[in-house]
PDB file of N, CA and C in Angstrom:
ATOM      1  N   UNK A   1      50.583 -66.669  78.907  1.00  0.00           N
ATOM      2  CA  UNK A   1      49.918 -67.861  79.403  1.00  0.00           C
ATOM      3  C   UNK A   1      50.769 -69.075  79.053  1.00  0.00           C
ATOM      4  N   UNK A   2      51.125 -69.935  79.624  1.00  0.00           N
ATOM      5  CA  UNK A   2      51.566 -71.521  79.492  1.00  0.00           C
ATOM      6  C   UNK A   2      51.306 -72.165  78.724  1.00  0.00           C
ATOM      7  N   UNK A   3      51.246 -72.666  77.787  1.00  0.00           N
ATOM      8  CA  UNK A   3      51.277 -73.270  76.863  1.00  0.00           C
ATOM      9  C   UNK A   3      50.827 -74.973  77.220  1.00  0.00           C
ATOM     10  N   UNK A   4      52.030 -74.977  78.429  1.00  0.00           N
ATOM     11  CA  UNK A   4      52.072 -76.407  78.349  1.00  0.00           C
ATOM     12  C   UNK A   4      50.455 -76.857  79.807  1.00  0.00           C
ATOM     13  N   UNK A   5      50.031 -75.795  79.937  1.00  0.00           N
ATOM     14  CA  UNK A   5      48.760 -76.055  81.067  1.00  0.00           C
ATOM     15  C   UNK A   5      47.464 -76.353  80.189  1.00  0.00           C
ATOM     16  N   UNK A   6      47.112 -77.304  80.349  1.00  0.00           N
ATOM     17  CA  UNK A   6      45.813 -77.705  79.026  1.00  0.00           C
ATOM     18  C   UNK A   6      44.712 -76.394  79.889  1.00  0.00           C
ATOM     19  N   UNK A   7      43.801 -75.992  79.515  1.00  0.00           N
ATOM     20  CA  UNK A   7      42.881 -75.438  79.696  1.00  0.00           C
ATOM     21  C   UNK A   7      41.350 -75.738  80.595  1.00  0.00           C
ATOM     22  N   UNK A   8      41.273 -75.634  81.657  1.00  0.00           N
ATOM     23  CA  UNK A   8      40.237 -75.932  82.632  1.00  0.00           C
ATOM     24  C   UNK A   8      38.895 -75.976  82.129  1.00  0.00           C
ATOM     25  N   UNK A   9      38.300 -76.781  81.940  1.00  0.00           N
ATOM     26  CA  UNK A   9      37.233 -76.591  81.658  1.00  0.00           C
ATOM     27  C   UNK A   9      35.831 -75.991  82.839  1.00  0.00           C
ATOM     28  N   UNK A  10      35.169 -75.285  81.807  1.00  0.00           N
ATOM     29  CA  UNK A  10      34.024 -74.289  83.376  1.00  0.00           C
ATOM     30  C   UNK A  10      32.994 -75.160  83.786  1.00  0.00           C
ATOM     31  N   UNK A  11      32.832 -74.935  84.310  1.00  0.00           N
ATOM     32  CA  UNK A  11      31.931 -76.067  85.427  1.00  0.00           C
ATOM     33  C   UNK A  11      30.616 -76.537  84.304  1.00  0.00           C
ATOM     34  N   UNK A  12      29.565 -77.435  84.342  1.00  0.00           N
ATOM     35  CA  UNK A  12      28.725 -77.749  83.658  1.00  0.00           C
ATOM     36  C   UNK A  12      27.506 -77.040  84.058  1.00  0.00           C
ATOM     37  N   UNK A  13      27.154 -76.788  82.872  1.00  0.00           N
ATOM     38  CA  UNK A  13      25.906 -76.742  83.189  1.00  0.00           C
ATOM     39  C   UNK A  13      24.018 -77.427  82.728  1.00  0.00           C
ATOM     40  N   UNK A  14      23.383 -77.045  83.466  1.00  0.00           N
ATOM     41  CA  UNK A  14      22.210 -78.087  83.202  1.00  0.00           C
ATOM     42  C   UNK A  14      21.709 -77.663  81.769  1.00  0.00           C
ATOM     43  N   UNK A  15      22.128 -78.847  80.818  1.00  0.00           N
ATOM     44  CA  UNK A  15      21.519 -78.942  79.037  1.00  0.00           C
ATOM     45  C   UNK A  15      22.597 -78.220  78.158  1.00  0.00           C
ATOM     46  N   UNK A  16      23.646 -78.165  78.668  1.00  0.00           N
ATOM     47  CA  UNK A  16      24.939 -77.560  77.946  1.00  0.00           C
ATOM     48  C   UNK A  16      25.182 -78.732  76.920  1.00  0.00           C
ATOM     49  N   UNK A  17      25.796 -78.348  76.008  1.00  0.00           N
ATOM     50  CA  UNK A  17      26.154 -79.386  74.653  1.00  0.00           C
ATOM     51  C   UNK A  17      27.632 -79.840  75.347  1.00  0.00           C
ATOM     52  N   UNK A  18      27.366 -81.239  75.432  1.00  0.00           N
ATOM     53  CA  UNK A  18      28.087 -81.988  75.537  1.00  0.00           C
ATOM     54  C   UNK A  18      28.910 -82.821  74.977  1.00  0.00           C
ATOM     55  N   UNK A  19      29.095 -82.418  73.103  1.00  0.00           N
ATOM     56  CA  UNK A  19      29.823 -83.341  71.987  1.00  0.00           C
ATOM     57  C   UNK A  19      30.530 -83.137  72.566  1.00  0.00           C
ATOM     58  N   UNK A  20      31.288 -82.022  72.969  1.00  0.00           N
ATOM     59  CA  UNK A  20      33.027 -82.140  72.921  1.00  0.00           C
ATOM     60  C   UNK A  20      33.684 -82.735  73.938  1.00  0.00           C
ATOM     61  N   UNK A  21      32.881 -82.770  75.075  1.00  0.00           N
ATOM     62  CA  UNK A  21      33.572 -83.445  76.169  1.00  0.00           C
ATOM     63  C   UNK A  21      34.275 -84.645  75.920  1.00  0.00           C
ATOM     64  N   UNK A  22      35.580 -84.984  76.099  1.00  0.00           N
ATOM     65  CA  UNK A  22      36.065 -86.808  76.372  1.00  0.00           C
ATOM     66  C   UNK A  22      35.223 -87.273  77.534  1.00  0.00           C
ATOM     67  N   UNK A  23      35.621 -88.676  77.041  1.00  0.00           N
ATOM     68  CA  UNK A  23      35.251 -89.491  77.903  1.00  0.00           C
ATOM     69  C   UNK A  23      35.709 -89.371  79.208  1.00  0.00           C
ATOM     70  N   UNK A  24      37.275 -88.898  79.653  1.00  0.00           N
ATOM     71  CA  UNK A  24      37.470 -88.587  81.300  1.00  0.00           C
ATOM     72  C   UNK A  24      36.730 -87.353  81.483  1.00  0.00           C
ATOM     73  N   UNK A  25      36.093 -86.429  80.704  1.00  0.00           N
ATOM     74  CA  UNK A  25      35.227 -84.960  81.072  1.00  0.00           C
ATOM     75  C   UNK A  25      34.256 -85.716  81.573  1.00  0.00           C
ATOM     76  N   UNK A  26      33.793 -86.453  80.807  1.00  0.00           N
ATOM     77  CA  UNK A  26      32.134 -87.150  80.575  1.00  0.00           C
ATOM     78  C   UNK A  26      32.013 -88.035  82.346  1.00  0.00           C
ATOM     79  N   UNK A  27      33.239 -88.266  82.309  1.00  0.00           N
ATOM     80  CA  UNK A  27      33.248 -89.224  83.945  1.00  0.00           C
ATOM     81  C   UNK A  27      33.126 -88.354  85.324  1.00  0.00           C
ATOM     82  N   UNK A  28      34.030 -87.042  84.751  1.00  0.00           N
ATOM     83  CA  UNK A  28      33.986 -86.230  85.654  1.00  0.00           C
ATOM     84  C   UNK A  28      33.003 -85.342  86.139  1.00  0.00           C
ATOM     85  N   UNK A  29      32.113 -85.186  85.364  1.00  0.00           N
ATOM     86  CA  UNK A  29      30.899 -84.471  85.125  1.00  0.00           C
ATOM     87  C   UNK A  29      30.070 -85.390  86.090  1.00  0.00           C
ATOM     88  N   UNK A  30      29.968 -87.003  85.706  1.00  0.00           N
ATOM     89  CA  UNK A  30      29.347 -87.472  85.959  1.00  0.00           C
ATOM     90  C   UNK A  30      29.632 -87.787  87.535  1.00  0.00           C
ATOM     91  N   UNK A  31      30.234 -87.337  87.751  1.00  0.00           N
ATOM     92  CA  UNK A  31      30.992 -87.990  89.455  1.00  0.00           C
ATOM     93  C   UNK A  31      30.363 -86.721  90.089  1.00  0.00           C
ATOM     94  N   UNK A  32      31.072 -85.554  89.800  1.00  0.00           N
ATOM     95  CA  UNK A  32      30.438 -83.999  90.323  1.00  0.00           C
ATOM     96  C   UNK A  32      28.909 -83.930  90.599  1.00  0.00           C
ATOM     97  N   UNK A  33      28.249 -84.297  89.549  1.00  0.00           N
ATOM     98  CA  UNK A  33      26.849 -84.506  89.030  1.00  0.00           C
ATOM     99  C   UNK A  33      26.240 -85.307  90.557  1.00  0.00           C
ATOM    100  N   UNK A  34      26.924 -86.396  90.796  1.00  0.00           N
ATOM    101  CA  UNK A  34      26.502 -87.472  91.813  1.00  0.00           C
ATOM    102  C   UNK A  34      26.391 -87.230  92.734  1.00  0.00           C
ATOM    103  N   UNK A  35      27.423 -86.410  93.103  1.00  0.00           N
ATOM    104  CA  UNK A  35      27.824 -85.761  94.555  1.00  0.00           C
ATOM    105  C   UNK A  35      26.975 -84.796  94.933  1.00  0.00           C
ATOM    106  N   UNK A  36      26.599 -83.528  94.087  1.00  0.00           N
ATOM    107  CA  UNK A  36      25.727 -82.785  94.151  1.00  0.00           C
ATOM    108  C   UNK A  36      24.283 -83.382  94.413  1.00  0.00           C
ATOM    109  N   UNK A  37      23.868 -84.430  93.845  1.00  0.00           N
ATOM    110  CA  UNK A  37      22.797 -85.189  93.901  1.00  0.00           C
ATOM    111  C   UNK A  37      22.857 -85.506  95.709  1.00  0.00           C
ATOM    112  N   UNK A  38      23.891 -86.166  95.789  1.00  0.00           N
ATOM    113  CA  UNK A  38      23.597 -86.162  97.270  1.00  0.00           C
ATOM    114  C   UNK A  38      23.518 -85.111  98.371  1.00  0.00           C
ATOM    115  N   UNK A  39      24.628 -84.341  97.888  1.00  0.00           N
ATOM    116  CA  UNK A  39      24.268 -82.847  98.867  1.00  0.00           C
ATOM    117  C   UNK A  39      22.848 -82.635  98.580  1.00  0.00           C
ATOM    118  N   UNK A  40      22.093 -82.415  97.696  1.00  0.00           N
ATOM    119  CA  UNK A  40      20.602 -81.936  98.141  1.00  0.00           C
ATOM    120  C   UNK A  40      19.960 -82.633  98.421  1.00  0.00           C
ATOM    121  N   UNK A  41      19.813 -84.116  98.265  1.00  0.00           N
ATOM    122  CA  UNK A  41      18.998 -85.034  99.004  1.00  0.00           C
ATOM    123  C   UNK A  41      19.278 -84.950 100.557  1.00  0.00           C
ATOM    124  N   UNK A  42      20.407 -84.794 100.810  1.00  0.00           N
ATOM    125  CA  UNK A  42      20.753 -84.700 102.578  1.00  0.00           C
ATOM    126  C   UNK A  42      19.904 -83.009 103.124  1.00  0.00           C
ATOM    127  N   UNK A  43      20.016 -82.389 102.088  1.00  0.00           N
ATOM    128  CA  UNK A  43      19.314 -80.795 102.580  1.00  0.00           C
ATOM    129  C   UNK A  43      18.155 -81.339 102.491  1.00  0.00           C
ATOM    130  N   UNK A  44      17.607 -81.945 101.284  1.00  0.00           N
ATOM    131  CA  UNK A  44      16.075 -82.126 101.563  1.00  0.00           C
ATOM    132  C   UNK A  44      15.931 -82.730 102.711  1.00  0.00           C
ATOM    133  N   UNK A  45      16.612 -83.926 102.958  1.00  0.00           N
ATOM    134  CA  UNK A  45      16.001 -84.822 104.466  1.00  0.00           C
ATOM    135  C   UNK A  45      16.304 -83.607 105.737  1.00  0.00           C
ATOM    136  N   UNK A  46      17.237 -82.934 105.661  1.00  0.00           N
ATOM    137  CA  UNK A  46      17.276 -82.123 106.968  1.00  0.00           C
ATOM    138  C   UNK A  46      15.917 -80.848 107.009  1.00  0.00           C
ATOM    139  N   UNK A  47      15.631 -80.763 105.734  1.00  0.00           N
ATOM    140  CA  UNK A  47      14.302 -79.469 105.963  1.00  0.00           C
ATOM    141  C   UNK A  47      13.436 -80.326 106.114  1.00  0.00           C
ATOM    142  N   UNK A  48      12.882 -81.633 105.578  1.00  0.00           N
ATOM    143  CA  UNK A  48      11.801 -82.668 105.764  1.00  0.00           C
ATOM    144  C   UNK A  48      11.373 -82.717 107.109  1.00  0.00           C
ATOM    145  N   UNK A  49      13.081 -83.453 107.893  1.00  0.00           N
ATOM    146  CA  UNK A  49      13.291 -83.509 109.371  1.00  0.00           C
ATOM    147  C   UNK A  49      12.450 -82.169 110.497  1.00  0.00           C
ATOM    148  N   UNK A  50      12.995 -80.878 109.858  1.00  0.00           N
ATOM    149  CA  UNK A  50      13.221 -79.863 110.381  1.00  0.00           C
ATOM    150  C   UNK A  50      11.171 -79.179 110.396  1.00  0.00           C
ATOM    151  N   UNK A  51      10.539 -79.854 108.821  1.00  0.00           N
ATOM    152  CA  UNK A  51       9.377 -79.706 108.781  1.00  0.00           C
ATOM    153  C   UNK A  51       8.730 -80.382 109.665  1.00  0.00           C
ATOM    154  N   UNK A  52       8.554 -81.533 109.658  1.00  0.00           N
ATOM    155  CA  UNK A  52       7.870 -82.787 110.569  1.00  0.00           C
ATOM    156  C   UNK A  52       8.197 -82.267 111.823  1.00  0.00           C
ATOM    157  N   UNK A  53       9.423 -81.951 112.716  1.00  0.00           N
ATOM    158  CA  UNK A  53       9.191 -81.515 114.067  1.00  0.00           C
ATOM    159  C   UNK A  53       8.258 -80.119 113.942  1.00  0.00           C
ATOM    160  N   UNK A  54       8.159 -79.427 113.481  1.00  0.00           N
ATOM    161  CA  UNK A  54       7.620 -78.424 113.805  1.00  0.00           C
ATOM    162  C   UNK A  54       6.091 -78.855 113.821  1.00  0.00           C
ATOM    163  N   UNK A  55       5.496 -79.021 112.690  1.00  0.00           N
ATOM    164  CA  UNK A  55       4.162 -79.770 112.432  1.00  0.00           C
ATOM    165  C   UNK A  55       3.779 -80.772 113.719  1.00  0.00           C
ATOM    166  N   UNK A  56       5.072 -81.990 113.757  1.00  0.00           N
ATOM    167  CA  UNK A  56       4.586 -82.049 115.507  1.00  0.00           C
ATOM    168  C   UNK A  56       3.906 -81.661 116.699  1.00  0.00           C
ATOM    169  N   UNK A  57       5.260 -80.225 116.872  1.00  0.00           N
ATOM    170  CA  UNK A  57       4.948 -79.546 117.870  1.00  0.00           C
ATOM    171  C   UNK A  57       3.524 -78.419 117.897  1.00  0.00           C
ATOM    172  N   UNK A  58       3.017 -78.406 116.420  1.00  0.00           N
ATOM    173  CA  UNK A  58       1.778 -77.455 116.351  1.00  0.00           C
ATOM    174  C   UNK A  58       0.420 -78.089 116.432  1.00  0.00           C
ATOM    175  N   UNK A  59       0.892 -79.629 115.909  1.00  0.00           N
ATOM    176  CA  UNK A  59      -0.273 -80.173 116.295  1.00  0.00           C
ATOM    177  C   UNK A  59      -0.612 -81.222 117.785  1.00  0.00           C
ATOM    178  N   UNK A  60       0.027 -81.032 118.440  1.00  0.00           N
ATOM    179  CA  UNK A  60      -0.187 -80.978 120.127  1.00  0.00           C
ATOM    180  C   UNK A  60      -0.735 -79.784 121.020  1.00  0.00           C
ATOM    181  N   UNK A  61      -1.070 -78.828 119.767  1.00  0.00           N
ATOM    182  CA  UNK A  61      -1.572 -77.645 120.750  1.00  0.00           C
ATOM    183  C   UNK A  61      -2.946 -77.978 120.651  1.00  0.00           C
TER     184      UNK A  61
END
């Protein structure tokens, strides 16, 4: 193994101990963290979307 390749850290997870992280981990986490936040808010609005038409269309019968 390389010596000179610092070591990747594994992805986070939800309530993992976080002393050791630096401060650029701590940013990065926090950026990843954000992004993900938005990917499921956009899934929620598309099943919301996807709920409400249907409910629509059942209650016109």
């Amino acid at each position: 193994m390389d010596e000179d390749v610092p070591a990747k850290r594994p992805a986070y997870a939800i309530g993992q101990d976080i002393s050791t992280f630096s401060v650029g981990d701590l940013d990065e986490t926090i950026a990843l963290l954000k992004a993900e936040i938005e990917r499921l808010e956009r899934a929620r609005e598309s099943k919301d979307s996807t709920r409400n038409a249907a409910e629509a269309l059942f209650r016109r019968s």
